[in-house]
C-alpha atoms as a PDB file:
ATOM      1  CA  UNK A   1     258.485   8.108  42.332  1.00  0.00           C
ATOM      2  CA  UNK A   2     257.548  11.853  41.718  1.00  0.00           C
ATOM      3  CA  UNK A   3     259.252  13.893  44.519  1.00  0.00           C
ATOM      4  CA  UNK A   4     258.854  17.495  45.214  1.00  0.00           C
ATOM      5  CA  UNK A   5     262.109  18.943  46.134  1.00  0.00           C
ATOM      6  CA  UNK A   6     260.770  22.589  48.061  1.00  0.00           C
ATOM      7  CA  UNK A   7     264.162  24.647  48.038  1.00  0.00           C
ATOM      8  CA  UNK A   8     265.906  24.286  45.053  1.00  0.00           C
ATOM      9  CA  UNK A   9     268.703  26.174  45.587  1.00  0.00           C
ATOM     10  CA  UNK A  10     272.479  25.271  45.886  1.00  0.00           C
ATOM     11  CA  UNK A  11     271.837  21.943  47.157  1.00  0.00           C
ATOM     12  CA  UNK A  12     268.379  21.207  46.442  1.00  0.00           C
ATOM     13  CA  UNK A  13     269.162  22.150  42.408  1.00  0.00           C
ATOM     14  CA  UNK A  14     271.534  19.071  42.774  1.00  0.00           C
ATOM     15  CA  UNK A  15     269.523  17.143  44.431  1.00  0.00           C
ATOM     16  CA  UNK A  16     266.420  17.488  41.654  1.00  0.00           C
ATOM     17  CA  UNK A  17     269.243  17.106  38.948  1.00  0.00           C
ATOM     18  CA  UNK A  18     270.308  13.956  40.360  1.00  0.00           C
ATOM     19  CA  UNK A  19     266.126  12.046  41.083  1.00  0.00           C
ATOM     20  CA  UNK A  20     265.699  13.295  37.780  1.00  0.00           C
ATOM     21  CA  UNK A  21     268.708  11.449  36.002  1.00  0.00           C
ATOM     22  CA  UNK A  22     267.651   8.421  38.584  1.00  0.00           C
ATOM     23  CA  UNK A  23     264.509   8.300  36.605  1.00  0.00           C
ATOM     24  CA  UNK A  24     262.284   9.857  39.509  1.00  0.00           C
ATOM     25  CA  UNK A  25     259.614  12.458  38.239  1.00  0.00           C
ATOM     26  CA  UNK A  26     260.799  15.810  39.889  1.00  0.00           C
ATOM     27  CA  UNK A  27     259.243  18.809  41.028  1.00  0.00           C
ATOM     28  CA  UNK A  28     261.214  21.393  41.701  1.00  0.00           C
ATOM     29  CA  UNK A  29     260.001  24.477  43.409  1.00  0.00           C
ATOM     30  CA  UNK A  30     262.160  27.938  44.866  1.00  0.00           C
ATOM     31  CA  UNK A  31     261.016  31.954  45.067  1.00  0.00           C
ATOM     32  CA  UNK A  32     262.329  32.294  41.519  1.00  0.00           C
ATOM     33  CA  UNK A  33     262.786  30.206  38.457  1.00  0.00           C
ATOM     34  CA  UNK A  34     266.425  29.002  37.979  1.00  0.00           C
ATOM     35  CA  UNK A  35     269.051  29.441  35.404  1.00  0.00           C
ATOM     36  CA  UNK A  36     268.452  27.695  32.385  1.00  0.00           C
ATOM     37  CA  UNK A  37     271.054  25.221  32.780  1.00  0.00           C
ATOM     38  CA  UNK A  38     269.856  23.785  35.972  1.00  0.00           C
ATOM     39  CA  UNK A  39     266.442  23.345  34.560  1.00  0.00           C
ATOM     40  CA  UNK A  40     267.031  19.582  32.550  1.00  0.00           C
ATOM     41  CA  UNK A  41     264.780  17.210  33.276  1.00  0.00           C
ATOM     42  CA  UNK A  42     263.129  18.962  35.906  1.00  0.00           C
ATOM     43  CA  UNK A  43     259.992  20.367  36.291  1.00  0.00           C
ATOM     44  CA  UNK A  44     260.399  24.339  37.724  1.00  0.00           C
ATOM     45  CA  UNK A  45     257.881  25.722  39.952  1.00  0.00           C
ATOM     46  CA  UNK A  46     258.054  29.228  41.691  1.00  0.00           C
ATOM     47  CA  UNK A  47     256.342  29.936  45.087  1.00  0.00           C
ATOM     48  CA  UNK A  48     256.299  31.804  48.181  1.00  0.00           C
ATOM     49  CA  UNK A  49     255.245  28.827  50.923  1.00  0.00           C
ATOM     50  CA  UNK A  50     253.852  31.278  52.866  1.00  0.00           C
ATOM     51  CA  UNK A  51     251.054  32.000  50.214  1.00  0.00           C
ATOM     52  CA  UNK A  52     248.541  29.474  50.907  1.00  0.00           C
ATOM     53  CA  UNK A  53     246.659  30.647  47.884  1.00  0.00           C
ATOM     54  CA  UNK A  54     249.284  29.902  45.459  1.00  0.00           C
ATOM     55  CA  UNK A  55     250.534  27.029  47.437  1.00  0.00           C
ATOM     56  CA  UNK A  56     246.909  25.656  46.422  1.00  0.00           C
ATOM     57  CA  UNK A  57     247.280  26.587  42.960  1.00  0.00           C
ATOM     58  CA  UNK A  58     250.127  24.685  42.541  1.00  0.00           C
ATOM     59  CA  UNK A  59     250.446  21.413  40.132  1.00  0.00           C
ATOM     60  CA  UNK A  60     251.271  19.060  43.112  1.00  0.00           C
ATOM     61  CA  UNK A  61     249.044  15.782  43.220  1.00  0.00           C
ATOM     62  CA  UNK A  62     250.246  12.852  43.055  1.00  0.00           C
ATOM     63  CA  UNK A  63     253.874  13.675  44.997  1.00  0.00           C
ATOM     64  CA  UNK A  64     254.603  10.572  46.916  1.00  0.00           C
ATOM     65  CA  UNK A  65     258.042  11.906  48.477  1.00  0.00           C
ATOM     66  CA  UNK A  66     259.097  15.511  49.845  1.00  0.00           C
ATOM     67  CA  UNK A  67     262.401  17.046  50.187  1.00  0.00           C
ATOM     68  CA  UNK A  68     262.509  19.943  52.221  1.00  0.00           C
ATOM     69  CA  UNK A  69     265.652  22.167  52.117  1.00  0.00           C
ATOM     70  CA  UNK A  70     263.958  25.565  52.469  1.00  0.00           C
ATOM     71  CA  UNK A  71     266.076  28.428  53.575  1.00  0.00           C
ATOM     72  CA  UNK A  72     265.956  31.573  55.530  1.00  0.00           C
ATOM     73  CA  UNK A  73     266.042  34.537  53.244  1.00  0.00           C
ATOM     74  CA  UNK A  74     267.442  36.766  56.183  1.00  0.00           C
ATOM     75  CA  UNK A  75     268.978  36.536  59.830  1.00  0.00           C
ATOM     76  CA  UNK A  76     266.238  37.090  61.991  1.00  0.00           C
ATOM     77  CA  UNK A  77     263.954  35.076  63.869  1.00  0.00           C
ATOM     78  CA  UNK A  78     260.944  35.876  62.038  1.00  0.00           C
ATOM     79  CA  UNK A  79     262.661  34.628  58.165  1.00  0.00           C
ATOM     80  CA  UNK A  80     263.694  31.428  60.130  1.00  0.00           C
ATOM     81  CA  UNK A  81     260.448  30.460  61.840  1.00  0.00           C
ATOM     82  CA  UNK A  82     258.795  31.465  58.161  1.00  0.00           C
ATOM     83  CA  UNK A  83     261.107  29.321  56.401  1.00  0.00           C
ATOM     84  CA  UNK A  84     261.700  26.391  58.859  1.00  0.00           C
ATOM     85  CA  UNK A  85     258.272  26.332  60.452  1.00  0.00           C
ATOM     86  CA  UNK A  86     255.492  27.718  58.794  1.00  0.00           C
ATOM     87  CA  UNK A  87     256.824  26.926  55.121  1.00  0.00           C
ATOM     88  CA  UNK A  88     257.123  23.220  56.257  1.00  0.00           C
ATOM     89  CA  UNK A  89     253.154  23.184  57.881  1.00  0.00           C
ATOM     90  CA  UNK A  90     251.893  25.024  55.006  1.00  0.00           C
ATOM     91  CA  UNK A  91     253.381  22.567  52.382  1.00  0.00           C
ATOM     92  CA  UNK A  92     252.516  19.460  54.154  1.00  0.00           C
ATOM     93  CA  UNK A  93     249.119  20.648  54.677  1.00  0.00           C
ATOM     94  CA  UNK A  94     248.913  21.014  51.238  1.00  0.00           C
ATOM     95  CA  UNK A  95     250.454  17.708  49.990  1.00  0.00           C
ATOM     96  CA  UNK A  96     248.674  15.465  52.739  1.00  0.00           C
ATOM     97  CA  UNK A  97     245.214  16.965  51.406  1.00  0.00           C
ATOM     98  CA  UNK A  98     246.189  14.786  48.316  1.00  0.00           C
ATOM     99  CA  UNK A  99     246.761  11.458  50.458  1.00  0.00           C
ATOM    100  CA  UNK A 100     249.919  10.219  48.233  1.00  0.00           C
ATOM    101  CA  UNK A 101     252.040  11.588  50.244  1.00  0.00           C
ATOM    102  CA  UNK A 102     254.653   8.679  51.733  1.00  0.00           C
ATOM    103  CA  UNK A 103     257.829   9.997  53.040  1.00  0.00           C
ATOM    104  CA  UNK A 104     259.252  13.760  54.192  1.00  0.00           C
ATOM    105  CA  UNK A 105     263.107  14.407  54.102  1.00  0.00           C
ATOM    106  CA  UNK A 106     263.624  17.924  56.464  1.00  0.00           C
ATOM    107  CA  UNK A 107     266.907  18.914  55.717  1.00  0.00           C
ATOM    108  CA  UNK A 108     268.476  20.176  59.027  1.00  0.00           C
ATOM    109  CA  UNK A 109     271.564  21.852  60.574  1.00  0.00           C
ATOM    110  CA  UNK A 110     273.370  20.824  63.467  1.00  0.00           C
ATOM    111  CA  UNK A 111     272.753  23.954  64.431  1.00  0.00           C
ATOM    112  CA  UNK A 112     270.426  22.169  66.964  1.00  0.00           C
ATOM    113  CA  UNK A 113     273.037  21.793  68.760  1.00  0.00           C
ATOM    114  CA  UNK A 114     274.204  24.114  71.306  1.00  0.00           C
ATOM    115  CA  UNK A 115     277.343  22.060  72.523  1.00  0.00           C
ATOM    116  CA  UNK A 116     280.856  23.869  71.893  1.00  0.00           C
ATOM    117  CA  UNK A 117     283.771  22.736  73.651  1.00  0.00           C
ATOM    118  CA  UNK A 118     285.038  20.533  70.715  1.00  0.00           C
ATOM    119  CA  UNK A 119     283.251  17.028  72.058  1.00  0.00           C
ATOM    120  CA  UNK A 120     281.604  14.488  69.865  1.00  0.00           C
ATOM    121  CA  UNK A 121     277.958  13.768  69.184  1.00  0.00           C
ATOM    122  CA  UNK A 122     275.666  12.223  67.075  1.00  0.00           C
ATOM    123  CA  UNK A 123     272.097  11.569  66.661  1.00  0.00           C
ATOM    124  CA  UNK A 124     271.547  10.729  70.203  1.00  0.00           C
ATOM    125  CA  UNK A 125     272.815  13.975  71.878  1.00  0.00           C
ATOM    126  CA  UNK A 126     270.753  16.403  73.250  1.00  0.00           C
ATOM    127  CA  UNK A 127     269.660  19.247  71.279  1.00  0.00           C
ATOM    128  CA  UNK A 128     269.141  22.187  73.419  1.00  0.00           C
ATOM    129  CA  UNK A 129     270.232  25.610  71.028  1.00  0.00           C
ATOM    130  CA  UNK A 130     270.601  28.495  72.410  1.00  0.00           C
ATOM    131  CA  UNK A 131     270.181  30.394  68.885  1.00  0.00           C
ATOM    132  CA  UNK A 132     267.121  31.118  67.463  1.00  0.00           C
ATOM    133  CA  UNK A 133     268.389  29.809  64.268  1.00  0.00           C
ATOM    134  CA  UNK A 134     268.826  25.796  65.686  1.00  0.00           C
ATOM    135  CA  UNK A 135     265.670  26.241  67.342  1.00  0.00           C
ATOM    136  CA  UNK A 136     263.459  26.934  64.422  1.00  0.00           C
ATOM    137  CA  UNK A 137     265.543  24.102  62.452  1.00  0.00           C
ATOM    138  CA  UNK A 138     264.158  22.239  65.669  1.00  0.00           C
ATOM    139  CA  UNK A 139     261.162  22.673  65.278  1.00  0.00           C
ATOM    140  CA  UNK A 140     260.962  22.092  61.685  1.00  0.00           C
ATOM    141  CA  UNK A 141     262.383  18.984  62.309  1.00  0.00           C
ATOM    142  CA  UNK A 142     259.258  18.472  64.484  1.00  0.00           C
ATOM    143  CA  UNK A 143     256.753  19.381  62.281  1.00  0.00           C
ATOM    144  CA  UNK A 144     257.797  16.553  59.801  1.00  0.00           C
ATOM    145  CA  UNK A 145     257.488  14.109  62.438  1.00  0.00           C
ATOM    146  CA  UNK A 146     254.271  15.431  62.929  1.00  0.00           C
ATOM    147  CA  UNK A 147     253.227  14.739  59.062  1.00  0.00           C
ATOM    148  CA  UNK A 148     251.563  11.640  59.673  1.00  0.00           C
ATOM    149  CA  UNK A 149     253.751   9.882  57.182  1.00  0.00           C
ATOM    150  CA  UNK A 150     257.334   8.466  57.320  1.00  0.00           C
ATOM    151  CA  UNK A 151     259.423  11.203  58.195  1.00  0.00           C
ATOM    152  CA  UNK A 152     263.431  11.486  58.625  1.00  0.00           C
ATOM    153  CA  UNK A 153     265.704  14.843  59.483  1.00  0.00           C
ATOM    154  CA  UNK A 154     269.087  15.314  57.654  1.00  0.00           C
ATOM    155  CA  UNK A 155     270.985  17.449  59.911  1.00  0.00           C
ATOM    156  CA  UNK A 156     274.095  18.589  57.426  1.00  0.00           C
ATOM    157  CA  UNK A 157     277.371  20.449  58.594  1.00  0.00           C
ATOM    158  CA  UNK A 158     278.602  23.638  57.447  1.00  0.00           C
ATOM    159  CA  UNK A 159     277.744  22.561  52.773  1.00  0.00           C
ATOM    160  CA  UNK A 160     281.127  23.709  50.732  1.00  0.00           C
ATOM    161  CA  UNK A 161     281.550  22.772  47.015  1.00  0.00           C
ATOM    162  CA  UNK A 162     281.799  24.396  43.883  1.00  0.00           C
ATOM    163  CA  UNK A 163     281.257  28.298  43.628  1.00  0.00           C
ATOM    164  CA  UNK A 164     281.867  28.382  47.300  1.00  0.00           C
ATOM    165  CA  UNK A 165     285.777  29.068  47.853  1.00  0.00           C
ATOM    166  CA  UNK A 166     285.800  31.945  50.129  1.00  0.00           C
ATOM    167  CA  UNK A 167     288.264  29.678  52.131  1.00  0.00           C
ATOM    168  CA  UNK A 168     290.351  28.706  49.835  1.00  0.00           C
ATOM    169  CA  UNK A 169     290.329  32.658  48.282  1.00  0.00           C
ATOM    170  CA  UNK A 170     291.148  34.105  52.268  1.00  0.00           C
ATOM    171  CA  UNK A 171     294.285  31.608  52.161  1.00  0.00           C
ATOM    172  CA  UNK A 172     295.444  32.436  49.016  1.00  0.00           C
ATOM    173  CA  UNK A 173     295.550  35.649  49.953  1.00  0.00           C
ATOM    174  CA  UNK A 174     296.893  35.792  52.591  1.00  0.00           C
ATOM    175  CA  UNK A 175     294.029  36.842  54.915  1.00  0.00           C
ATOM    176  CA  UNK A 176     293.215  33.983  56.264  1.00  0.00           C
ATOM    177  CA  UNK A 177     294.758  33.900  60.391  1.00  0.00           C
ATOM    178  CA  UNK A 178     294.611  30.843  62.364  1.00  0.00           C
ATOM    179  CA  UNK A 179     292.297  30.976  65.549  1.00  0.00           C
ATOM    180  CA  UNK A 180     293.763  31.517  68.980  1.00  0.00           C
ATOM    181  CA  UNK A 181     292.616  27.447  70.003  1.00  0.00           C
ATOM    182  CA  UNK A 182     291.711  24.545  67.989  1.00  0.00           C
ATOM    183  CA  UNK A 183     288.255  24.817  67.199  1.00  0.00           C
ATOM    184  CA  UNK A 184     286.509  22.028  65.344  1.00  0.00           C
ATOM    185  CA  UNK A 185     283.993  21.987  62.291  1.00  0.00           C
ATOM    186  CA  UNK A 186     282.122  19.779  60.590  1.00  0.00           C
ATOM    187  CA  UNK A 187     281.720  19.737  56.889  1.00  0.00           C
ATOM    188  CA  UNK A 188     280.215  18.130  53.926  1.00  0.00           C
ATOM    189  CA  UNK A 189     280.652  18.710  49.808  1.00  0.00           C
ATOM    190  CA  UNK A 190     277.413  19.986  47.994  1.00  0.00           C
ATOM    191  CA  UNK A 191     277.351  16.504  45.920  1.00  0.00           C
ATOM    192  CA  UNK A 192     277.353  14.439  49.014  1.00  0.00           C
ATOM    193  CA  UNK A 193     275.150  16.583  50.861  1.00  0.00           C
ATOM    194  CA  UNK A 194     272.843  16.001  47.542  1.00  0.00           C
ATOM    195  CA  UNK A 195     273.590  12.806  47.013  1.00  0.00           C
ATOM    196  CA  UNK A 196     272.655  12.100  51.239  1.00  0.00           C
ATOM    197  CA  UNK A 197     269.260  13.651  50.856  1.00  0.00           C
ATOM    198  CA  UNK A 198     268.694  11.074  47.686  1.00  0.00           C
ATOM    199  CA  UNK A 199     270.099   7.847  49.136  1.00  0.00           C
ATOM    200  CA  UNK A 200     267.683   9.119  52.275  1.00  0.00           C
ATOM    201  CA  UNK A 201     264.914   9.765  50.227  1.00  0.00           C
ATOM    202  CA  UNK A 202     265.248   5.892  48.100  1.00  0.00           C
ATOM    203  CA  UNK A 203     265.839   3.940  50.970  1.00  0.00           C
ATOM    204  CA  UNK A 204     263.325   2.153  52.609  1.00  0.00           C
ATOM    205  CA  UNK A 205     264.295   2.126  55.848  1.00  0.00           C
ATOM    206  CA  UNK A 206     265.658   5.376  56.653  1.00  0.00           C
ATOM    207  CA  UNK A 207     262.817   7.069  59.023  1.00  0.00           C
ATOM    208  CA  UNK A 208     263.909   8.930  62.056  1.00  0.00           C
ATOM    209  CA  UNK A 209     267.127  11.446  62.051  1.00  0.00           C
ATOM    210  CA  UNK A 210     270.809  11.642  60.690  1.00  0.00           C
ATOM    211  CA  UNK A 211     274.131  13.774  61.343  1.00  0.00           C
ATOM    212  CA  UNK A 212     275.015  14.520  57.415  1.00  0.00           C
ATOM    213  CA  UNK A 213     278.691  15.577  57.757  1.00  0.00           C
ATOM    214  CA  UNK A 214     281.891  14.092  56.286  1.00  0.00           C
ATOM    215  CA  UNK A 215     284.318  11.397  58.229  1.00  0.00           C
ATOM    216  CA  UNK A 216     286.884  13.868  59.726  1.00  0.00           C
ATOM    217  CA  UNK A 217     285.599  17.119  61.940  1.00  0.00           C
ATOM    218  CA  UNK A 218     288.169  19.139  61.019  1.00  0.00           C
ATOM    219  CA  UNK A 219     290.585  21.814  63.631  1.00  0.00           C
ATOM    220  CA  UNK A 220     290.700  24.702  61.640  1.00  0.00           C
ATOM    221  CA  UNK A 221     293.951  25.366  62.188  1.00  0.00           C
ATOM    222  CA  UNK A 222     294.812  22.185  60.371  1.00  0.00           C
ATOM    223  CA  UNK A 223     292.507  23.000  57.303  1.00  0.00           C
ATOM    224  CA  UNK A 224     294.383  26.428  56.596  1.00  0.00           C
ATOM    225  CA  UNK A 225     297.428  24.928  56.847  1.00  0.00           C
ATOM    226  CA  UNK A 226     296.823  22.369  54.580  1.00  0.00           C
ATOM    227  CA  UNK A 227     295.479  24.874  52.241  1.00  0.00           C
ATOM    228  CA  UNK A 228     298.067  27.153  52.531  1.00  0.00           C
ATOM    229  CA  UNK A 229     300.353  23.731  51.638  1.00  0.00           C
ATOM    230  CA  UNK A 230     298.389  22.836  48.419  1.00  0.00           C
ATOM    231  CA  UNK A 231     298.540  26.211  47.080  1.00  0.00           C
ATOM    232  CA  UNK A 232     301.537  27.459  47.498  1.00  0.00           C
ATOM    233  CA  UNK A 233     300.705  30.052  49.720  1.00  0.00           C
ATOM    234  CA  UNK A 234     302.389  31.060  53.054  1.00  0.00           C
ATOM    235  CA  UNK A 235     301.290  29.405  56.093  1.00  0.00           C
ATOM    236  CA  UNK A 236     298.361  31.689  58.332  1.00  0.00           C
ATOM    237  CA  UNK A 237     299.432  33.051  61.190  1.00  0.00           C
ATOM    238  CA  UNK A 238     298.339  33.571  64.615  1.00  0.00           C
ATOM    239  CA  UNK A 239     298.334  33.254  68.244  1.00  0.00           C
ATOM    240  CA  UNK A 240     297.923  29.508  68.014  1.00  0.00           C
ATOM    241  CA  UNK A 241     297.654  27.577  71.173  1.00  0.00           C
ATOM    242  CA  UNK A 242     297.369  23.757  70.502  1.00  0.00           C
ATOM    243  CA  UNK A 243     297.273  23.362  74.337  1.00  0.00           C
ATOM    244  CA  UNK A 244     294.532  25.229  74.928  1.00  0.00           C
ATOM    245  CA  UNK A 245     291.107  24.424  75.594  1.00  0.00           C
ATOM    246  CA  UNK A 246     288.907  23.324  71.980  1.00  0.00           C
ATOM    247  CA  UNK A 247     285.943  25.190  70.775  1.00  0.00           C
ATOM    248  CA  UNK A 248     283.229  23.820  68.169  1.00  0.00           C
ATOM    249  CA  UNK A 249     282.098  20.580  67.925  1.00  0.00           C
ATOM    250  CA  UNK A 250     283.119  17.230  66.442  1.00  0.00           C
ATOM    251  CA  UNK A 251     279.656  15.764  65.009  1.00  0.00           C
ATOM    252  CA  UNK A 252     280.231  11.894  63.367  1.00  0.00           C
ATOM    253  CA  UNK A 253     277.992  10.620  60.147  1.00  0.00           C
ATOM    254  CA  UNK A 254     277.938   7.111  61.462  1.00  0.00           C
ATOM    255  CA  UNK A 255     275.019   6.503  61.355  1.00  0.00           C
ATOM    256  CA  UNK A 256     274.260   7.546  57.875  1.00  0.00           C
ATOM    257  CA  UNK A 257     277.062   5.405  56.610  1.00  0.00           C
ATOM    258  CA  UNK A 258     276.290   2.665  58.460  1.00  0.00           C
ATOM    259  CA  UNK A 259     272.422   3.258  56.239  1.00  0.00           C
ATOM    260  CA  UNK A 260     275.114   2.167  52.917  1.00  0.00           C
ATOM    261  CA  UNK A 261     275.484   5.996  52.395  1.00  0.00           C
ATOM    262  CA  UNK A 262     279.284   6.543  51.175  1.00  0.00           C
ATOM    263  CA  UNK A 263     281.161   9.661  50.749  1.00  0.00           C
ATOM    264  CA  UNK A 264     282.829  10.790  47.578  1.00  0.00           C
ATOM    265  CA  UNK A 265     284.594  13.451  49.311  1.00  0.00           C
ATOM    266  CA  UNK A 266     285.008  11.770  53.041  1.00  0.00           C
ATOM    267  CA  UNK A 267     287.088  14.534  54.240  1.00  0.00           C
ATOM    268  CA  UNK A 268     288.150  17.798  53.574  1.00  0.00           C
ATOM    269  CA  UNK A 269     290.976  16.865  51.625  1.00  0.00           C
ATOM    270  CA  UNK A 270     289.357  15.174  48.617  1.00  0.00           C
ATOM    271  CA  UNK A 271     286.858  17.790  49.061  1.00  0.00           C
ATOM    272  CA  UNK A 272     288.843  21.141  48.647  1.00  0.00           C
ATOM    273  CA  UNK A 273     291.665  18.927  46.991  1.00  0.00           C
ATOM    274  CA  UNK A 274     288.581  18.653  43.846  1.00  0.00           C
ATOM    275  CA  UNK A 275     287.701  22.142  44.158  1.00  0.00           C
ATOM    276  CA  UNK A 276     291.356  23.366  43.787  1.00  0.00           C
ATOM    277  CA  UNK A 277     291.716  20.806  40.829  1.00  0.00           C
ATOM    278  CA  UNK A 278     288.992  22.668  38.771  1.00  0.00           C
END
């Protein structure tokens, strides 16, 4: 299969690494080329998608499969709807001029949605954000539906993993404070997040949308403490109040494993337990 992967940055890099060593013919393309030791066995391409001129000038017939996993290069409303909207239309007019287009992956956030008093959801709950941010993701989401070919969304948690410790770093330190309530997130490791979007992008029967986060939403209070457990370090403090009303959300990857996806790092333990193993 060749497979453009548009966004080859911390996950997307991964991601082409992986197709490539899967035997896939991979495209990769970001703003800039990447450092030499991500490049093997992938083909590096460098475009702005909002440049339909060079967009047209790229060396893209023939891709059957697209992974999206774009990002905003700033906070503001205008970077998101350039990233997750018009980059997206742009590219799959582009591709679909071609015709071998087959299958779009959208990488999304649950950022879509707005819900925040700890509950649980999954692909069926209703997406209403209040942020500009989970309503250009929205959107996006939309406009690969829209493609004309068999389309599926990847909505990841909050993507941890190697060269991304701040956590772990904060706890160590002893910076790290434990919030007032327990207030749930939902994570996933860079290689499953990677590995998702490629199990997504080989199966044949994956079309529609997924929650890609690991098997335990997490209270945060119960991350730094474990943390603070593994390494040594002295336990965060705070105004804790276990009693007290939740924040966040608890989002569940059923659906994704029940699709023969399985984790490598199901929960946060294996996850940061790997990292701190390094």
């Amino acid at each position: 299969m060749r497979v453009l992967v548009a966004g080859a940055g911390y996950v997307g890099a991964e991601l082409a690494q992986r197709l490539a060593l899967a035997g896939h013919e991979v495209l990769a393309l970001r703003r800039s080329p990447p450092p030499a030791r991500l490049a093997t066995g992938v083909r590096w391409l460098a475009c702005d998608l909002g440049d339909a001129r060079a967009l047209g000038a790229l060396p893209l017939a023939g891709v059957e499969a697209l992974a999206y996993l774009v990002a905003a290069d700033a906070r503001d409303d205008d970077a998101y709807r350039r990233a997750y909207v018009d980059g997206v239309a742009n590219l799959l007019v582009r591709l679909r001029a071609d015709r071998a287009l087959r299958r779009v992956l959208f990488v999304s956030s649950t950022s879509v949605y707005a819900q925040d008093d700890g509950d649980w959801l999954d692909e069926t709950s209703p997406t209403q954000p209040a942020h500009f941010g989970g309503q250009r993701v929205l959107e996006g989401e939309a406009a690969a539906r829209a493609s004309g070919v068999e389309a599926v969304a990847l909505r990841l948690g909050g993507i941890y993993g190697p060269g991304r410790t701040s956590l772990i770093e904060r706890v160590r330190s002893g910076a790290a404070e434990l919030p007032r309530a327990p207030h749930y997130a939902n994570r996933i490791h860079r290689d499953d997040a990677a590995r998702a979007c490629a199990h997504l992008l080989e199966s044949p029967h994956s079309a529609g949308c997924f929650v890609g986060v690991d098997c335990e939403p997490a209270n945060q209070a119960d991350v730094l403490r474990w943390l603070a457990a593994r390494l040594g370090a002295p336990s965060p403090r705070g105004d804790y109040d276990a009693n007290a009303a939740p924040s966040g959300k608890r989002c569940q990857g059923d659906l994704l494993r029940a699709n023969g996806f399985t984790f490598e790092y199901p929960t946060y333990r294996e996850g940061y337990g790997a990292l701190l193993n390094q």
